[in-house]
PDB file of N, CA and C in Angstrom:
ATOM      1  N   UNK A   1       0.848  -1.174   0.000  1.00  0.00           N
ATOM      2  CA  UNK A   1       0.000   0.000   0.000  1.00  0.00           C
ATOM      3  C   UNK A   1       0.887   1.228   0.000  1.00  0.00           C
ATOM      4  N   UNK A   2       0.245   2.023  -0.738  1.00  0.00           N
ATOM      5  CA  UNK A   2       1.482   3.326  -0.683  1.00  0.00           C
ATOM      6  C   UNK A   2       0.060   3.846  -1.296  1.00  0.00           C
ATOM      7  N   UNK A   3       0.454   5.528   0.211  1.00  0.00           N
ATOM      8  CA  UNK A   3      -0.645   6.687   0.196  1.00  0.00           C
ATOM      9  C   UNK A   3       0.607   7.918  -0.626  1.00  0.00           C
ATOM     10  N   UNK A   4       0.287   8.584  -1.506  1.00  0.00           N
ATOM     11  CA  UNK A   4       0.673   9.211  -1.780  1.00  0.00           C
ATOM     12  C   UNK A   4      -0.476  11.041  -1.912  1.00  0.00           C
ATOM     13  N   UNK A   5       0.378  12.158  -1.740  1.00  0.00           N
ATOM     14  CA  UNK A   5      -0.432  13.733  -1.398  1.00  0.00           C
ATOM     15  C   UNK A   5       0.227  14.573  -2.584  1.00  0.00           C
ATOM     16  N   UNK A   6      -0.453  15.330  -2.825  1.00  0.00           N
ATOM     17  CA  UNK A   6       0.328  16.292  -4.127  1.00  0.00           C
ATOM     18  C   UNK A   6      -0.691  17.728  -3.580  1.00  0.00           C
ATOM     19  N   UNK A   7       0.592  18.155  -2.968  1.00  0.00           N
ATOM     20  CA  UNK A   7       0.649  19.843  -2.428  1.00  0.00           C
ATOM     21  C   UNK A   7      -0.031  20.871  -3.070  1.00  0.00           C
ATOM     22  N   UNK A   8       0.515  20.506  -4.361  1.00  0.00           N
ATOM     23  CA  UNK A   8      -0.563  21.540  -5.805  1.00  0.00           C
ATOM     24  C   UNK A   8      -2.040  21.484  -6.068  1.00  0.00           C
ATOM     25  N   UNK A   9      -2.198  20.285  -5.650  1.00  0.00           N
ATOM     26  CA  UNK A   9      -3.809  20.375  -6.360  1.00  0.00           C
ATOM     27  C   UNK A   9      -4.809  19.716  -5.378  1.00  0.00           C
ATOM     28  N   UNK A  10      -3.611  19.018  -3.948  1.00  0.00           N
ATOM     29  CA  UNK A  10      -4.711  19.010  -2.922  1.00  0.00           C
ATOM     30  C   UNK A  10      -5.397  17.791  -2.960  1.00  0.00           C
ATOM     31  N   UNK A  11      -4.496  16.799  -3.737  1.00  0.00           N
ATOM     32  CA  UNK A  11      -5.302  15.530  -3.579  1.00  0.00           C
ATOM     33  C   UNK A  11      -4.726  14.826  -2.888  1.00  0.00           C
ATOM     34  N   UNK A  12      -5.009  13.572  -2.524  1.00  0.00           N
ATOM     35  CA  UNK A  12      -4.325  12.180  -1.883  1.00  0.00           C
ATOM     36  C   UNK A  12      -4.320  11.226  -2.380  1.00  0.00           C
ATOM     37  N   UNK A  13      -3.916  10.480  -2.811  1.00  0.00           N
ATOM     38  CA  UNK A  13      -4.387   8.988  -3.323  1.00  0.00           C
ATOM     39  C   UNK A  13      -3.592   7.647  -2.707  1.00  0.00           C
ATOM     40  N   UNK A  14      -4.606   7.079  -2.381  1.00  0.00           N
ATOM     41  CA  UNK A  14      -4.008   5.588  -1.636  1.00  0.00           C
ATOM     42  C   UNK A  14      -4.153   4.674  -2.213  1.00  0.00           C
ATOM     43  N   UNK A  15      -2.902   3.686  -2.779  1.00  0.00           N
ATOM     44  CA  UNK A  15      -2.549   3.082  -3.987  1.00  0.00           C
ATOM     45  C   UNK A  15      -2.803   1.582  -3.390  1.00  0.00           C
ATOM     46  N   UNK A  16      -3.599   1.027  -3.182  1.00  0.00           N
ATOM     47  CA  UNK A  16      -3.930  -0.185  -2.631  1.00  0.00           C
ATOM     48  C   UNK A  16      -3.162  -1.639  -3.011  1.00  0.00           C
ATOM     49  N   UNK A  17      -3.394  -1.361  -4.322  1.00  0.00           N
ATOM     50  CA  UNK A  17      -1.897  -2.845  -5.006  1.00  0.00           C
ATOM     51  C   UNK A  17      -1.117  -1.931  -5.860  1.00  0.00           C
ATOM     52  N   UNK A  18       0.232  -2.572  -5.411  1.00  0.00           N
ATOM     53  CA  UNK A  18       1.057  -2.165  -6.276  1.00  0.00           C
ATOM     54  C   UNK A  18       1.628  -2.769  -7.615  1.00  0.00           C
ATOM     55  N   UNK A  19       0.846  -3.729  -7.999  1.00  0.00           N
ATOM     56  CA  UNK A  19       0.793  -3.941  -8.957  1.00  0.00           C
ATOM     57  C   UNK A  19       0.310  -3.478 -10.363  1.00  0.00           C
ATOM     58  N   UNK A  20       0.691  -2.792 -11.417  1.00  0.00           N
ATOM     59  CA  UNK A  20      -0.040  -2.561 -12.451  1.00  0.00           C
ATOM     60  C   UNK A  20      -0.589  -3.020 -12.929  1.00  0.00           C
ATOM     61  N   UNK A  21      -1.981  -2.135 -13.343  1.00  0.00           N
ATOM     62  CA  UNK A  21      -2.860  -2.831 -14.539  1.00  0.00           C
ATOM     63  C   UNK A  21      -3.923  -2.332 -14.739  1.00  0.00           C
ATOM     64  N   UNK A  22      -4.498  -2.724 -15.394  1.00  0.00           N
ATOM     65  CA  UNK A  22      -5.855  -1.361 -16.094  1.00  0.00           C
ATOM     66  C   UNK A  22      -7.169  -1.565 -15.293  1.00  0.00           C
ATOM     67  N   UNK A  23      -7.468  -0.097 -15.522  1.00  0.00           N
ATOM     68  CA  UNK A  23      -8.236   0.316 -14.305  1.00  0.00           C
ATOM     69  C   UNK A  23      -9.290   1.148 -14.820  1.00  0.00           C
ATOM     70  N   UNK A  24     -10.738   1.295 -14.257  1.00  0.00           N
ATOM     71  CA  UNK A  24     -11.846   1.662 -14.481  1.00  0.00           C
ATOM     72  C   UNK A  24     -12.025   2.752 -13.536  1.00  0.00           C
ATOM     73  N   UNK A  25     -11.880   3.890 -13.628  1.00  0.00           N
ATOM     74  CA  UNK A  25     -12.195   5.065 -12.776  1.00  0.00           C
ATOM     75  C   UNK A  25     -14.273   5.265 -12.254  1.00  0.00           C
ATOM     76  N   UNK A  26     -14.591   5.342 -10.872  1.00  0.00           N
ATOM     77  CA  UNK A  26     -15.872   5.088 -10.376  1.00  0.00           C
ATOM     78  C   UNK A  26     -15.524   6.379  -9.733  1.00  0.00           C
ATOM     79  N   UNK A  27     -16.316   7.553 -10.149  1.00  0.00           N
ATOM     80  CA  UNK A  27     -16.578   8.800  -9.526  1.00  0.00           C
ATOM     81  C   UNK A  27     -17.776   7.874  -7.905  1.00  0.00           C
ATOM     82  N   UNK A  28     -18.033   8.192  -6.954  1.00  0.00           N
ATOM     83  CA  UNK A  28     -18.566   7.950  -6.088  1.00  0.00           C
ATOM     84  C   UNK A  28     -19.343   9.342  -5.524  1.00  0.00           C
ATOM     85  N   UNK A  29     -18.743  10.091  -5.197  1.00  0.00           N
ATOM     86  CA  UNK A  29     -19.379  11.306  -5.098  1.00  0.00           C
ATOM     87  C   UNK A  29     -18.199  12.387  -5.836  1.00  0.00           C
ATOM     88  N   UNK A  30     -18.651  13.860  -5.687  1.00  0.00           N
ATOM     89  CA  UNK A  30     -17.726  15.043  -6.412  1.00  0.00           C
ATOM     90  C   UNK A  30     -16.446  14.868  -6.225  1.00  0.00           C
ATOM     91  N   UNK A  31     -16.222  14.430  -5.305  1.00  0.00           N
ATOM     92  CA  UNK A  31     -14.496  14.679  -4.387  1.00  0.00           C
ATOM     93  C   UNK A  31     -13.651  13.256  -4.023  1.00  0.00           C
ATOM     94  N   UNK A  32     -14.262  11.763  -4.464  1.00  0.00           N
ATOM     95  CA  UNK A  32     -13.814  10.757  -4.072  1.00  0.00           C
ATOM     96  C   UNK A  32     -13.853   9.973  -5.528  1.00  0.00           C
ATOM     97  N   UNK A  33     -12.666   9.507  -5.899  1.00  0.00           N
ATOM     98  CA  UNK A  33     -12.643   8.797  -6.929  1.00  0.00           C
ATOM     99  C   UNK A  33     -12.018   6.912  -6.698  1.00  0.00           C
ATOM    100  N   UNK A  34     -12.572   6.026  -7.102  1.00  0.00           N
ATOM    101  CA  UNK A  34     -12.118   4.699  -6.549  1.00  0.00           C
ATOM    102  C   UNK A  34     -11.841   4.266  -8.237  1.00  0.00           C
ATOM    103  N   UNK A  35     -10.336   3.407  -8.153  1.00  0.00           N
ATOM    104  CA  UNK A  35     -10.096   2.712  -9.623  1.00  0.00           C
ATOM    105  C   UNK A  35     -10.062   1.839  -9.114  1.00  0.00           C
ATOM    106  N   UNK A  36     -11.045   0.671  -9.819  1.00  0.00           N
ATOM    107  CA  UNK A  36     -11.282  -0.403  -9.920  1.00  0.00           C
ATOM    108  C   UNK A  36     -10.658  -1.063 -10.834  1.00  0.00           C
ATOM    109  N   UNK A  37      -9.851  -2.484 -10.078  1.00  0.00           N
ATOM    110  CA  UNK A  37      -8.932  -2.978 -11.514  1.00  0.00           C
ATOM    111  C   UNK A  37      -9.446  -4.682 -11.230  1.00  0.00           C
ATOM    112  N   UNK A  38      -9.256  -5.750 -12.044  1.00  0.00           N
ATOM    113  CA  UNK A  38      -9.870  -7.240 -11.968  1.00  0.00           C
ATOM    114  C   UNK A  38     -10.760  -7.177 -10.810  1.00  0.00           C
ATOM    115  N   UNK A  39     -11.818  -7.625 -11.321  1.00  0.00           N
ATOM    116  CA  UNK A  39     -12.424  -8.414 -10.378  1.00  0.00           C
ATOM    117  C   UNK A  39     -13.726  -7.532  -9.589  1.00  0.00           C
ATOM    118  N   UNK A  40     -13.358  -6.733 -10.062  1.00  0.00           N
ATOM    119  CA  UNK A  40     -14.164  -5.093  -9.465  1.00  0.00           C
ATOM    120  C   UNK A  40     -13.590  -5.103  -8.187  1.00  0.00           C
ATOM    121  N   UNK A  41     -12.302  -5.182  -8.143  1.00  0.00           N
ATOM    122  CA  UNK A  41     -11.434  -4.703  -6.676  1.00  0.00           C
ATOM    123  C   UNK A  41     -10.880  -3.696  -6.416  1.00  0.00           C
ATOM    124  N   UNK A  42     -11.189  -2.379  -5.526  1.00  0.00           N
ATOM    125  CA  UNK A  42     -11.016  -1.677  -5.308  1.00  0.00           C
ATOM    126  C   UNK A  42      -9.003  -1.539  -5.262  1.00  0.00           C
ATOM    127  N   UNK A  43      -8.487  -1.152  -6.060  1.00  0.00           N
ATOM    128  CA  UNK A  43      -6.935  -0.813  -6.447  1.00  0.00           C
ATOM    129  C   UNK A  43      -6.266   0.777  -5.991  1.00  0.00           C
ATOM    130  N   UNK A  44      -7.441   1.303  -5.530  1.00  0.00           N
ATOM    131  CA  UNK A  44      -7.100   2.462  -5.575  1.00  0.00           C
ATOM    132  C   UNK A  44      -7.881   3.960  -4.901  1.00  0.00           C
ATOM    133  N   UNK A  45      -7.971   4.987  -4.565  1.00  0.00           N
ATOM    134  CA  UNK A  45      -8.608   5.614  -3.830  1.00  0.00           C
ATOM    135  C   UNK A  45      -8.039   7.647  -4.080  1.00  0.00           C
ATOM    136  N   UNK A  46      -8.966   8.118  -4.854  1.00  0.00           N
ATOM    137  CA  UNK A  46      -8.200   9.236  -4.630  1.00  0.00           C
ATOM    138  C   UNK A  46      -9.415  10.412  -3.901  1.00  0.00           C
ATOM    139  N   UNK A  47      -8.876  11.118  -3.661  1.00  0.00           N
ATOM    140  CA  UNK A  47      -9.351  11.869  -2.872  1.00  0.00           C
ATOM    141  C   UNK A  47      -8.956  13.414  -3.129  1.00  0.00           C
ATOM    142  N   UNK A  48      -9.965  14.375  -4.046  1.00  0.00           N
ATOM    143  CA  UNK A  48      -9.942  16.112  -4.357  1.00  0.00           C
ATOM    144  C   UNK A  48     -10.269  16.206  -3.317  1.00  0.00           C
ATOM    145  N   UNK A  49      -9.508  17.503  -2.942  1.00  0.00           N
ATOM    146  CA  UNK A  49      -9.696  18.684  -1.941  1.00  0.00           C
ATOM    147  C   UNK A  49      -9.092  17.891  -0.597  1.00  0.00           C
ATOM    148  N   UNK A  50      -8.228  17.035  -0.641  1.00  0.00           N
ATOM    149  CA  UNK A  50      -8.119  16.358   0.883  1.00  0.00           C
ATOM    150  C   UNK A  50      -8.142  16.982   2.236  1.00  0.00           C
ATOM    151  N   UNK A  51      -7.489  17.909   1.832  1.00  0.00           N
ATOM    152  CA  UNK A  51      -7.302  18.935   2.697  1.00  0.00           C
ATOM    153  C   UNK A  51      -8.720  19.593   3.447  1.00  0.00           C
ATOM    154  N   UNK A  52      -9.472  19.515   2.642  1.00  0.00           N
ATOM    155  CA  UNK A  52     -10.845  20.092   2.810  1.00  0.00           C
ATOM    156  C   UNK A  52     -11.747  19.379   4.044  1.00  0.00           C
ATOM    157  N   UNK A  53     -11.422  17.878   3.493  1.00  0.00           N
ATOM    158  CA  UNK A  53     -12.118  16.615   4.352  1.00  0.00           C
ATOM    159  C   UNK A  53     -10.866  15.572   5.299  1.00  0.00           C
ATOM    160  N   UNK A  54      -9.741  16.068   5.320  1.00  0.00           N
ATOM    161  CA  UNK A  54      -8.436  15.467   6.451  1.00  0.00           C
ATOM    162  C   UNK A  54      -7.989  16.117   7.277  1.00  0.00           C
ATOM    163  N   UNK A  55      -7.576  15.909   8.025  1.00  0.00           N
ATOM    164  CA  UNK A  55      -6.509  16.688   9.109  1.00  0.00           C
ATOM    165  C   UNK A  55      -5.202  15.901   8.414  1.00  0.00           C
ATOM    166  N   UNK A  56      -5.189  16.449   7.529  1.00  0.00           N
ATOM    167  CA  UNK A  56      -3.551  15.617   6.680  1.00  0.00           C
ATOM    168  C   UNK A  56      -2.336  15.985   7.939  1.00  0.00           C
ATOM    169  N   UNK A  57      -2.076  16.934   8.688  1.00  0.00           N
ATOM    170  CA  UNK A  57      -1.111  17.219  10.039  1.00  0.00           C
ATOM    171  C   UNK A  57      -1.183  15.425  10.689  1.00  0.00           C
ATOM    172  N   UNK A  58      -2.529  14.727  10.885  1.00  0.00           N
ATOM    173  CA  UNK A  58      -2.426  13.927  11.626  1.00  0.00           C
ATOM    174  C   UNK A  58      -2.196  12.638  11.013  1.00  0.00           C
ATOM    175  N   UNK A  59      -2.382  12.435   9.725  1.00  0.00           N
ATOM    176  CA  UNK A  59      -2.028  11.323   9.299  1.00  0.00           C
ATOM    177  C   UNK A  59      -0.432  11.448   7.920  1.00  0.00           C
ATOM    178  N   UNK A  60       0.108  12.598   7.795  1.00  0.00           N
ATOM    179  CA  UNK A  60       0.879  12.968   6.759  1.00  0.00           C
ATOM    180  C   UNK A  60       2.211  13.331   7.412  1.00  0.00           C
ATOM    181  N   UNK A  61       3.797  12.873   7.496  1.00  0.00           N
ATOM    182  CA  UNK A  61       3.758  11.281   6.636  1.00  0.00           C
ATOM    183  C   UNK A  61       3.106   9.880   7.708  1.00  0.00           C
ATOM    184  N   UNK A  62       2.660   8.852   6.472  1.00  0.00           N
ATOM    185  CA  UNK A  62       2.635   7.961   6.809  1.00  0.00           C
ATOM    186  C   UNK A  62       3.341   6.517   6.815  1.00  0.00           C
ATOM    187  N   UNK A  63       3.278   6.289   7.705  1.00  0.00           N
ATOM    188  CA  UNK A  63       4.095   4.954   8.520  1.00  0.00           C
ATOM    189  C   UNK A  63       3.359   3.779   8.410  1.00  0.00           C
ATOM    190  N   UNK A  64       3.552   2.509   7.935  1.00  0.00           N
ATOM    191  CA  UNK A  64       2.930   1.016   8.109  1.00  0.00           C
ATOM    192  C   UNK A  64       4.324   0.113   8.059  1.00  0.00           C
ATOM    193  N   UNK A  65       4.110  -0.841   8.221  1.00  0.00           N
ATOM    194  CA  UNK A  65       4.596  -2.147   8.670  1.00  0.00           C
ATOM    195  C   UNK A  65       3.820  -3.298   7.604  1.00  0.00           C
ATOM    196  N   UNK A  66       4.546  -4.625   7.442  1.00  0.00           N
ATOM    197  CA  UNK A  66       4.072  -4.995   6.570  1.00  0.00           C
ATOM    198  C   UNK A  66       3.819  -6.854   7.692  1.00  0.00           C
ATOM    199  N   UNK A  67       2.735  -7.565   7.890  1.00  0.00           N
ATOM    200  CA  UNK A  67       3.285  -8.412   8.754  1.00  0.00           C
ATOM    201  C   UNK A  67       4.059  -9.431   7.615  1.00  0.00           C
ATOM    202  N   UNK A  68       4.469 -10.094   8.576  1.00  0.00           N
ATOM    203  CA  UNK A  68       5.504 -10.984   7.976  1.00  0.00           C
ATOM    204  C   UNK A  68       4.371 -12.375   7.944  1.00  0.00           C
ATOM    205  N   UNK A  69       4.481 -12.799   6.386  1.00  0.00           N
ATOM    206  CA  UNK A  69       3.592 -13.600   5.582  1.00  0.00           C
ATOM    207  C   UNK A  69       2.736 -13.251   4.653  1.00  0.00           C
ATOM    208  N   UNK A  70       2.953 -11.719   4.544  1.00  0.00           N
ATOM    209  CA  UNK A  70       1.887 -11.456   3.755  1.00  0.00           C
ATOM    210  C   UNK A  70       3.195 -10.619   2.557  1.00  0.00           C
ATOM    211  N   UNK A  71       2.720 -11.159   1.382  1.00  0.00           N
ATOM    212  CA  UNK A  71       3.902 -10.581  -0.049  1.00  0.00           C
ATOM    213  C   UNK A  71       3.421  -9.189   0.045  1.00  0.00           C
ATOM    214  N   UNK A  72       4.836  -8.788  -0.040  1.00  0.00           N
ATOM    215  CA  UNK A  72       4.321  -7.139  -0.430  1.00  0.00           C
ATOM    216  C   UNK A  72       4.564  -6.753  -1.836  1.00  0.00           C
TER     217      UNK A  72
END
């Protein structure tokens, strides 16, 4: 998983597999976008205006751990 923020335009996006591959963009509401890739599995997560709807201070940067058994 890798969350990535872009300062300029105020979005976030949390990259769910890191694997490539083609993807179906699902507007959900104005400000939340989900790409759907095989399987209709959520791959992806972006988020306009984050700033608007985060306390990005409290989660920006972010930190995870990966457990051990699971492929990253």
């Amino acid at each position: 998983m890798q969350i990535l923020y872009d300062v300029k335009t105020d979005v976030l996006y949390i990259r769910m597999e890191d694997q490539k591959q083609p993807v179906i963009n699902r507007r959900v509401s104005d400000d939340i976008v989900l790409d759907m890739g095989k399987d209709e599995k959520i791959v992806g997560i972006e988020i306009i205006g984050a700033s608007l709807h985060l306390n990005l201070k409290n989660i920006l940067p972010v930190e995870y751990k990966i457990s051990a058994g699971i492929p990253a």
